[in-house]
PDB file of N, CA and C in Angstrom:
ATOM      1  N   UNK A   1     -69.407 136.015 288.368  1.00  0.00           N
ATOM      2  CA  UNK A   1     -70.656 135.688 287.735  1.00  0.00           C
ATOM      3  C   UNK A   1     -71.665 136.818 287.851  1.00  0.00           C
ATOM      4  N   UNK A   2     -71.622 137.588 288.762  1.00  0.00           N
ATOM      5  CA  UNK A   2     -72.931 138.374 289.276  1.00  0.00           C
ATOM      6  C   UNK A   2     -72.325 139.574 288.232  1.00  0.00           C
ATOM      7  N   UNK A   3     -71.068 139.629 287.929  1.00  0.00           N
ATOM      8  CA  UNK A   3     -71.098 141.029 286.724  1.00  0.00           C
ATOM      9  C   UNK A   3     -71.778 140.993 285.202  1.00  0.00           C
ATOM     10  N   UNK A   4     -71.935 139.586 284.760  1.00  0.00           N
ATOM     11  CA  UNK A   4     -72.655 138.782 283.872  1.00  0.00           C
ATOM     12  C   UNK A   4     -74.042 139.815 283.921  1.00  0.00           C
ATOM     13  N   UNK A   5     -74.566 139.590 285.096  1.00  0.00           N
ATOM     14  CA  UNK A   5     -76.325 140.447 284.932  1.00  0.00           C
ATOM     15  C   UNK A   5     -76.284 141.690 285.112  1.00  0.00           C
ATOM     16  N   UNK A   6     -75.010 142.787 284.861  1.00  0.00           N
ATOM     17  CA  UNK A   6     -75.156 144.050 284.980  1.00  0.00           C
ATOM     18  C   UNK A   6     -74.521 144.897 283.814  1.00  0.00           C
ATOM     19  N   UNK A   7     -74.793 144.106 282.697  1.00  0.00           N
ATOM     20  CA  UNK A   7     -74.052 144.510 281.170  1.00  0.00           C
ATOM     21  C   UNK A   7     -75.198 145.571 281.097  1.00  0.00           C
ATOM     22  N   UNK A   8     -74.000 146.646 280.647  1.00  0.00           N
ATOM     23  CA  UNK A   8     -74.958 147.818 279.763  1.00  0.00           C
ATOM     24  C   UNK A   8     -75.619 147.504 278.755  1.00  0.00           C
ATOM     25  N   UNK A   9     -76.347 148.121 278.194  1.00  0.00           N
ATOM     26  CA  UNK A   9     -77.059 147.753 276.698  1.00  0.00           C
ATOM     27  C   UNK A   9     -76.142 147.641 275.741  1.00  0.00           C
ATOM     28  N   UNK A  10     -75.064 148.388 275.573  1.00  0.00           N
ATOM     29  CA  UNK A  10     -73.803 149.072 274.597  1.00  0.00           C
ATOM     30  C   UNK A  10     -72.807 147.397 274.538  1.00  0.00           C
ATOM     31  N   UNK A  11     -73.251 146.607 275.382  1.00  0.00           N
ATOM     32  CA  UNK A  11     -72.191 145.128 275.650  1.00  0.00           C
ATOM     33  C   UNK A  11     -72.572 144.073 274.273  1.00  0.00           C
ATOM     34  N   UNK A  12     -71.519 143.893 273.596  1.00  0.00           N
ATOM     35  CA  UNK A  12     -71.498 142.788 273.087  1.00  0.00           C
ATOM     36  C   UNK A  12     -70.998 141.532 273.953  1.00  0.00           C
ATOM     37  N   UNK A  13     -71.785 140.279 274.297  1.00  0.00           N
ATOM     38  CA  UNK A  13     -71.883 139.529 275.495  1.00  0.00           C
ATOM     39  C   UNK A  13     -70.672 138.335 274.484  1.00  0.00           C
ATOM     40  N   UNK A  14     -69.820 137.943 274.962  1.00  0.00           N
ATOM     41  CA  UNK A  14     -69.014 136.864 274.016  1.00  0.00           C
ATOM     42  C   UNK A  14     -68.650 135.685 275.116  1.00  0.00           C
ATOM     43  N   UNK A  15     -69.305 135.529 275.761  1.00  0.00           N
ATOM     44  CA  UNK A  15     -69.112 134.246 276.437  1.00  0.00           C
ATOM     45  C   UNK A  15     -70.170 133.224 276.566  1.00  0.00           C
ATOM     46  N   UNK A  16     -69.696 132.160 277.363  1.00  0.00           N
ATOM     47  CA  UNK A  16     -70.725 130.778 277.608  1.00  0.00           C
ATOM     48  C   UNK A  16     -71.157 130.320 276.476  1.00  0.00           C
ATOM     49  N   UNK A  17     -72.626 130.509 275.853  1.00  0.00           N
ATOM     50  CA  UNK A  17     -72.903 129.300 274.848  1.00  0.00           C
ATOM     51  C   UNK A  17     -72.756 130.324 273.772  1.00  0.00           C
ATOM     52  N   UNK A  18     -72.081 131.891 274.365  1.00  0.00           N
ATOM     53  CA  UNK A  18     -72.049 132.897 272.967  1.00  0.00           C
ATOM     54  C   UNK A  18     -71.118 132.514 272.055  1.00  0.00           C
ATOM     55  N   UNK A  19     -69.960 131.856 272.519  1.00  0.00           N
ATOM     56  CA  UNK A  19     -68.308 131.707 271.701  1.00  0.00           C
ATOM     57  C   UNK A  19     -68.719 130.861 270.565  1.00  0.00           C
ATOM     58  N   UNK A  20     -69.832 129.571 270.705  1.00  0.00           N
ATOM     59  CA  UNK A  20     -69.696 129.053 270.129  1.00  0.00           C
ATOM     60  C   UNK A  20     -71.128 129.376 269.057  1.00  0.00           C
ATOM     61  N   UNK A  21     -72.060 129.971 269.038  1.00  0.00           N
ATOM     62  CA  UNK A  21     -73.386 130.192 268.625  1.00  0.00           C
ATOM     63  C   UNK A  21     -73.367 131.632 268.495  1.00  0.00           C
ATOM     64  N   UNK A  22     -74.228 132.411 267.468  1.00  0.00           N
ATOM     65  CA  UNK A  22     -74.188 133.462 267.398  1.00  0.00           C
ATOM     66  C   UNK A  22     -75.714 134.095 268.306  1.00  0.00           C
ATOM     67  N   UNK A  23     -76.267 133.099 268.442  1.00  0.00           N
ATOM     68  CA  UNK A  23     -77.865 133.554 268.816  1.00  0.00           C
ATOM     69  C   UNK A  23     -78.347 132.063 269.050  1.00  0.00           C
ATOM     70  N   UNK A  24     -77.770 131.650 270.356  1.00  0.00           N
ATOM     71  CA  UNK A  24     -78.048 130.424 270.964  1.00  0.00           C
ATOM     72  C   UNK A  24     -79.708 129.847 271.733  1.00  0.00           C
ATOM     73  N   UNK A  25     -80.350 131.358 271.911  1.00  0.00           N
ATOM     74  CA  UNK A  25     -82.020 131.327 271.814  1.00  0.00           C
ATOM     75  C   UNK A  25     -82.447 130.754 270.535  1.00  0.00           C
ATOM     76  N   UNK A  26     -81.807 131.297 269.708  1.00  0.00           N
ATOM     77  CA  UNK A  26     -82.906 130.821 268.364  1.00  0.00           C
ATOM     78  C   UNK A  26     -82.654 129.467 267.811  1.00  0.00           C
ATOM     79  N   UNK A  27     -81.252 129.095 267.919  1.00  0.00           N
ATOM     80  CA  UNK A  27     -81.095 128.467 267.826  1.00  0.00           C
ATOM     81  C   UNK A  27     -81.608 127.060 268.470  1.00  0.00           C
ATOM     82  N   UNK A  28     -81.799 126.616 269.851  1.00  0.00           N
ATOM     83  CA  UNK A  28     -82.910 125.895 270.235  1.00  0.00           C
ATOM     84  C   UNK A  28     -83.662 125.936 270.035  1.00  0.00           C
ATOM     85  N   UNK A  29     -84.452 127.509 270.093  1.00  0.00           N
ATOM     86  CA  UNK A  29     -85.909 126.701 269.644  1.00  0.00           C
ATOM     87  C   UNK A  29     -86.196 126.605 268.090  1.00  0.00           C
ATOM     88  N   UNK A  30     -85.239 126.611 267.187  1.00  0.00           N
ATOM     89  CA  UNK A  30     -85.533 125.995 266.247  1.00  0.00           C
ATOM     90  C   UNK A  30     -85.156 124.562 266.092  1.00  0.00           C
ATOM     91  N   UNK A  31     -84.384 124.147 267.230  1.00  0.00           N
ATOM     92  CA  UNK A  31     -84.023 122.072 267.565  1.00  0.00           C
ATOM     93  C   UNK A  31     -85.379 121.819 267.915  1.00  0.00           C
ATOM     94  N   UNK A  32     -86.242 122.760 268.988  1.00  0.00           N
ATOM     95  CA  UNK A  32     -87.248 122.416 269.702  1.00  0.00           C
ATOM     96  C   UNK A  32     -88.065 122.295 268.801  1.00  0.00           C
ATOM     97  N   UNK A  33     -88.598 122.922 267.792  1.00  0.00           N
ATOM     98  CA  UNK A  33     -89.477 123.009 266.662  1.00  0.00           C
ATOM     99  C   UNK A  33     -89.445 122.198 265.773  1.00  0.00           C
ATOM    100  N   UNK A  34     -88.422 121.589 265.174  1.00  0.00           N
ATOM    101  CA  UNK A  34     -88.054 120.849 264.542  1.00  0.00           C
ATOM    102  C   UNK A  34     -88.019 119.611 264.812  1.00  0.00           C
ATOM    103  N   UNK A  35     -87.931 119.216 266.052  1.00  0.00           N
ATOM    104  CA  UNK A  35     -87.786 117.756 266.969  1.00  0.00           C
ATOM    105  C   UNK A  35     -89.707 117.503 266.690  1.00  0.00           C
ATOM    106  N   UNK A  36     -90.618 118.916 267.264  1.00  0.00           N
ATOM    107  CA  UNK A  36     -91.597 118.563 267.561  1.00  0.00           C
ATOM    108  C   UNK A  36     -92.360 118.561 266.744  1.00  0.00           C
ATOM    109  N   UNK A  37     -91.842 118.992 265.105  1.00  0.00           N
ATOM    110  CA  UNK A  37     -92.601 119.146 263.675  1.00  0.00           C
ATOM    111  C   UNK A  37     -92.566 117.553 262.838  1.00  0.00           C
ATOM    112  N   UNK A  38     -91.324 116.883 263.725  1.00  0.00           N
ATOM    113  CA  UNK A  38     -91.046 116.216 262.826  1.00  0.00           C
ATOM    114  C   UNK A  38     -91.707 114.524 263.608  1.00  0.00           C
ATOM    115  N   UNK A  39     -91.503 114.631 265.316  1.00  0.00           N
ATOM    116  CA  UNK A  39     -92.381 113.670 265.410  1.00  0.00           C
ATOM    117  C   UNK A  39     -93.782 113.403 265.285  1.00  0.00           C
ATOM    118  N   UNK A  40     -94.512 114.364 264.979  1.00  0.00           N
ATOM    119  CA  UNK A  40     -95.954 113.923 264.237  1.00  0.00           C
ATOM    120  C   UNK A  40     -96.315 114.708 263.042  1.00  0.00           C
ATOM    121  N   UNK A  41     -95.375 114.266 262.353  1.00  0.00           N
ATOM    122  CA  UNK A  41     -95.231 114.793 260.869  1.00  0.00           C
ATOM    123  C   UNK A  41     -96.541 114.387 259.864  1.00  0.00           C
ATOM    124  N   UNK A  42     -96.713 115.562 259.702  1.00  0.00           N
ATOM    125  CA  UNK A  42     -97.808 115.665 258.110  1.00  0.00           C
ATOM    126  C   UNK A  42     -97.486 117.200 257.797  1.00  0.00           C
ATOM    127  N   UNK A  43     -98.253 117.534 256.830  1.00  0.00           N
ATOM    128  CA  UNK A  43     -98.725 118.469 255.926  1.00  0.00           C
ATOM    129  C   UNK A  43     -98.540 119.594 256.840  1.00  0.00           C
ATOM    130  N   UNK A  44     -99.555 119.777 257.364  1.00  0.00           N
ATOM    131  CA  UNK A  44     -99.917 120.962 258.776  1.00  0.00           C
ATOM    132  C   UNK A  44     -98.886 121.292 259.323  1.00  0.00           C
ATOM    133  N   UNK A  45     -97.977 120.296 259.809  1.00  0.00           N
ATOM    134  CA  UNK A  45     -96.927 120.322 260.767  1.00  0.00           C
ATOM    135  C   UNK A  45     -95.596 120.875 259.742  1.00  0.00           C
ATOM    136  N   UNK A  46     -95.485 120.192 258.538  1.00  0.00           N
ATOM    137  CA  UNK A  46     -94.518 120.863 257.419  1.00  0.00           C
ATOM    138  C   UNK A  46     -94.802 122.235 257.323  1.00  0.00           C
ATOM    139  N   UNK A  47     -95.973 122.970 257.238  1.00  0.00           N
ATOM    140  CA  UNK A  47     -96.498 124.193 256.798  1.00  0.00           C
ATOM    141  C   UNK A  47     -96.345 124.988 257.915  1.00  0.00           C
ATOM    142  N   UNK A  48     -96.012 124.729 258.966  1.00  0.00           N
ATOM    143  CA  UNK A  48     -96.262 125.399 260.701  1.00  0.00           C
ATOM    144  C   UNK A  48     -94.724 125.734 260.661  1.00  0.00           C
ATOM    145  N   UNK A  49     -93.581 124.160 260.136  1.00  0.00           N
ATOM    146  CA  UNK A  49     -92.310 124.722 260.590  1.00  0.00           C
ATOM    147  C   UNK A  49     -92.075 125.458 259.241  1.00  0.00           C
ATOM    148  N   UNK A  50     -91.897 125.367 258.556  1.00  0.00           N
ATOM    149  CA  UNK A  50     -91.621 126.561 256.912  1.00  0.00           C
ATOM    150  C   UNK A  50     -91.914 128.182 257.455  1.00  0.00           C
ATOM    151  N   UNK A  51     -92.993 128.042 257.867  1.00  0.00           N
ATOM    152  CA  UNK A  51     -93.219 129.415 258.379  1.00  0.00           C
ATOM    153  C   UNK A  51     -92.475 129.911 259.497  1.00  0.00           C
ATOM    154  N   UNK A  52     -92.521 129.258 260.307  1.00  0.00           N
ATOM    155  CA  UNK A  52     -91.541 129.454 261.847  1.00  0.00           C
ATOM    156  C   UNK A  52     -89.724 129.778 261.050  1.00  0.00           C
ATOM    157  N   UNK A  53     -89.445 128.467 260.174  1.00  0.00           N
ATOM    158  CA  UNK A  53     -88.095 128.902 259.633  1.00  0.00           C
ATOM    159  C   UNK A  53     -88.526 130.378 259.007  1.00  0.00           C
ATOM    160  N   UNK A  54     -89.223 130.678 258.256  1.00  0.00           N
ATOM    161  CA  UNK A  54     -89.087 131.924 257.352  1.00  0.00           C
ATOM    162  C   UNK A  54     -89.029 133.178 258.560  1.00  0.00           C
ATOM    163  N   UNK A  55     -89.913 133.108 259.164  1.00  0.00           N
ATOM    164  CA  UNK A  55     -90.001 134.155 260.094  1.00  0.00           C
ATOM    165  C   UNK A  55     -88.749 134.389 261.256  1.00  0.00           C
ATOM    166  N   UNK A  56     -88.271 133.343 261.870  1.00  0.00           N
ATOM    167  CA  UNK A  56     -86.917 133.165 262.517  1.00  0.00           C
ATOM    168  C   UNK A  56     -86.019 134.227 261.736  1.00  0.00           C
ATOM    169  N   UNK A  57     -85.605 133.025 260.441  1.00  0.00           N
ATOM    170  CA  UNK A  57     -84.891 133.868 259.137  1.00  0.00           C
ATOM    171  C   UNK A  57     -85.214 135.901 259.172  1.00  0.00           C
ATOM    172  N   UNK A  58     -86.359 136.161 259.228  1.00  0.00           N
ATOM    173  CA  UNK A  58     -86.677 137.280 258.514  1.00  0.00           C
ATOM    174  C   UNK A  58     -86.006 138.313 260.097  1.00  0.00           C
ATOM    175  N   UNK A  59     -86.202 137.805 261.621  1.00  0.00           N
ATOM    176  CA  UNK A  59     -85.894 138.344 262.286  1.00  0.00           C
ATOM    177  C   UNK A  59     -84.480 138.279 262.598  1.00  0.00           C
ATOM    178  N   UNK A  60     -83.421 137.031 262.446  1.00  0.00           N
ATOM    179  CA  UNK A  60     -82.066 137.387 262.328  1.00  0.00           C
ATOM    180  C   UNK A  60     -81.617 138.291 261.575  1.00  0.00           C
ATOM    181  N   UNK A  61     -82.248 138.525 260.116  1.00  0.00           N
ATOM    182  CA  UNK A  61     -81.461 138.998 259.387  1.00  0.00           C
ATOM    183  C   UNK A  61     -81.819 140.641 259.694  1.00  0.00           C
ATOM    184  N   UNK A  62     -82.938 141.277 260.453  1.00  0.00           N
ATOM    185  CA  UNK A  62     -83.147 142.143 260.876  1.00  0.00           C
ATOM    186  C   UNK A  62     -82.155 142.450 262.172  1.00  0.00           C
ATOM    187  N   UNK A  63     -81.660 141.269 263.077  1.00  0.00           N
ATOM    188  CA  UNK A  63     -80.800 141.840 264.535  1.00  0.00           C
ATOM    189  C   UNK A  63     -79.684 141.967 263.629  1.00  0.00           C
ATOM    190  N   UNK A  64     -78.863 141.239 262.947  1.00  0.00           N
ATOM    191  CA  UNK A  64     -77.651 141.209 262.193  1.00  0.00           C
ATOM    192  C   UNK A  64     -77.113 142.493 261.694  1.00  0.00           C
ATOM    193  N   UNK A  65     -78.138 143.084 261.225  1.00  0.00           N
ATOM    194  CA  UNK A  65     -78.445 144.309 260.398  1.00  0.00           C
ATOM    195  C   UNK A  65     -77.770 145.475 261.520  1.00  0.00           C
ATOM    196  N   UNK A  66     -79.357 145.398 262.503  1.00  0.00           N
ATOM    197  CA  UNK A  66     -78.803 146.209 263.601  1.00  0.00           C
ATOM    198  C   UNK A  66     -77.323 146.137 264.792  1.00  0.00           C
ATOM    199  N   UNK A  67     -77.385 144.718 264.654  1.00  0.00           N
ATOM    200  CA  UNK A  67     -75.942 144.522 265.055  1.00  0.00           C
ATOM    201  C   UNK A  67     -74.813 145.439 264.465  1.00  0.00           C
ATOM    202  N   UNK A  68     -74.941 144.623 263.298  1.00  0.00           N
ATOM    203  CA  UNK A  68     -73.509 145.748 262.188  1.00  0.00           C
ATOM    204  C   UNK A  68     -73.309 147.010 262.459  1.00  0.00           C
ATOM    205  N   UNK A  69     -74.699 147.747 262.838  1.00  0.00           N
ATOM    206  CA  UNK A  69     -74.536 149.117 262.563  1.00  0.00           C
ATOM    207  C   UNK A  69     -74.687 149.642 263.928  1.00  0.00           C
ATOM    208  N   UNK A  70     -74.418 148.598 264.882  1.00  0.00           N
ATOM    209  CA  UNK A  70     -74.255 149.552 266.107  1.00  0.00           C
ATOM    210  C   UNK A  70     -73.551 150.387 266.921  1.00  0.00           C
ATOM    211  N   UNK A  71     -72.668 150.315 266.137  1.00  0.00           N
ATOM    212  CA  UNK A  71     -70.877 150.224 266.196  1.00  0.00           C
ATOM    213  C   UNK A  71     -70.062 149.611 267.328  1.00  0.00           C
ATOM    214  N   UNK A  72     -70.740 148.292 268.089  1.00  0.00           N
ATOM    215  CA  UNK A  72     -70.057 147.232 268.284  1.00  0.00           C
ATOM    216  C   UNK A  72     -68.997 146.467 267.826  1.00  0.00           C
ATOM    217  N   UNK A  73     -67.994 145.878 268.579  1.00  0.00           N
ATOM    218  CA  UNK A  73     -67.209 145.163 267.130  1.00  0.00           C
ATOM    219  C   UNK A  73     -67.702 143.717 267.127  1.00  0.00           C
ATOM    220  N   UNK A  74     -68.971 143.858 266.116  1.00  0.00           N
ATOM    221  CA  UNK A  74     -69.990 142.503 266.022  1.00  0.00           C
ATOM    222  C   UNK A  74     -69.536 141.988 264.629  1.00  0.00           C
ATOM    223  N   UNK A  75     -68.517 142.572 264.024  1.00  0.00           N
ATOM    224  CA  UNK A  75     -67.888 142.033 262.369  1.00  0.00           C
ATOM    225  C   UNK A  75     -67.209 141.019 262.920  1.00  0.00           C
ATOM    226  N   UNK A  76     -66.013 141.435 263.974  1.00  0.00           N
ATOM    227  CA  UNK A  76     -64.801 140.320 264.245  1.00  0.00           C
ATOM    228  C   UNK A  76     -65.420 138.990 265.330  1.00  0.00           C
ATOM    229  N   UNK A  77     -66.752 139.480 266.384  1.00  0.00           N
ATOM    230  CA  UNK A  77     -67.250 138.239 266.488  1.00  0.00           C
ATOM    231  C   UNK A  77     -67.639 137.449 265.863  1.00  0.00           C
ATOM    232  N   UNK A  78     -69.044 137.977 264.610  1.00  0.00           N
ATOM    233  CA  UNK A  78     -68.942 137.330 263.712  1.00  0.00           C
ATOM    234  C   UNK A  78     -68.318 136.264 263.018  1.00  0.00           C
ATOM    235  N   UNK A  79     -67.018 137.327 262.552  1.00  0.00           N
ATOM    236  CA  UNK A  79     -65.980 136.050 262.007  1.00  0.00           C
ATOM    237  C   UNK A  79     -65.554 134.796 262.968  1.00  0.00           C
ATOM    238  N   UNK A  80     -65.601 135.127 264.228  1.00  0.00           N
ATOM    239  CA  UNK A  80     -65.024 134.547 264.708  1.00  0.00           C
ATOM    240  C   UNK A  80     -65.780 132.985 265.272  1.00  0.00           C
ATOM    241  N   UNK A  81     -67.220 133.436 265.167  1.00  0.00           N
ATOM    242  CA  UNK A  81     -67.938 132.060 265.991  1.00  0.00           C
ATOM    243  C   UNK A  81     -68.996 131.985 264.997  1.00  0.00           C
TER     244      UNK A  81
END
């Protein structure tokens, strides 16, 4: 376990909640956001998560990017989970 916290930067990490999620941070807190947009739902609260999705959105598709081109092999994880 203790080799877990001494990954180089250069590590593509493929274990624990990685195998199954590609980006298991964002992924909660967009459950978390969504749980908490939707129990006191109006207008405000629709307009708060739209934005949170767009912006989430705008920053995956920016790591993805840099992923690809890091020359990691982040294609065949990809495919894979």
């Amino acid at each position: 376990m203790a080799s877990l916290w001494r990954l180089s930067p250069g590590t593509l990490t493929t274990t624990g909640p990685y195998r199954w999620v590609r980006h298991p941070m964002y992924t909660g807190y967009l459950l978390w956001v969504t749980g908490a947009a939707l129990s006191a739902w109006g207008w405000f609260n629709g307009l708060v998560l739209a934005w949170l999705v767009w912006g989430l959105h705008q920053r995956l598709t920016r790591e993805e990017l840099a992923l690809q081109n890091s020359g990691l092999p982040y294609a065949a994880y990809r495919r894979q989970t």
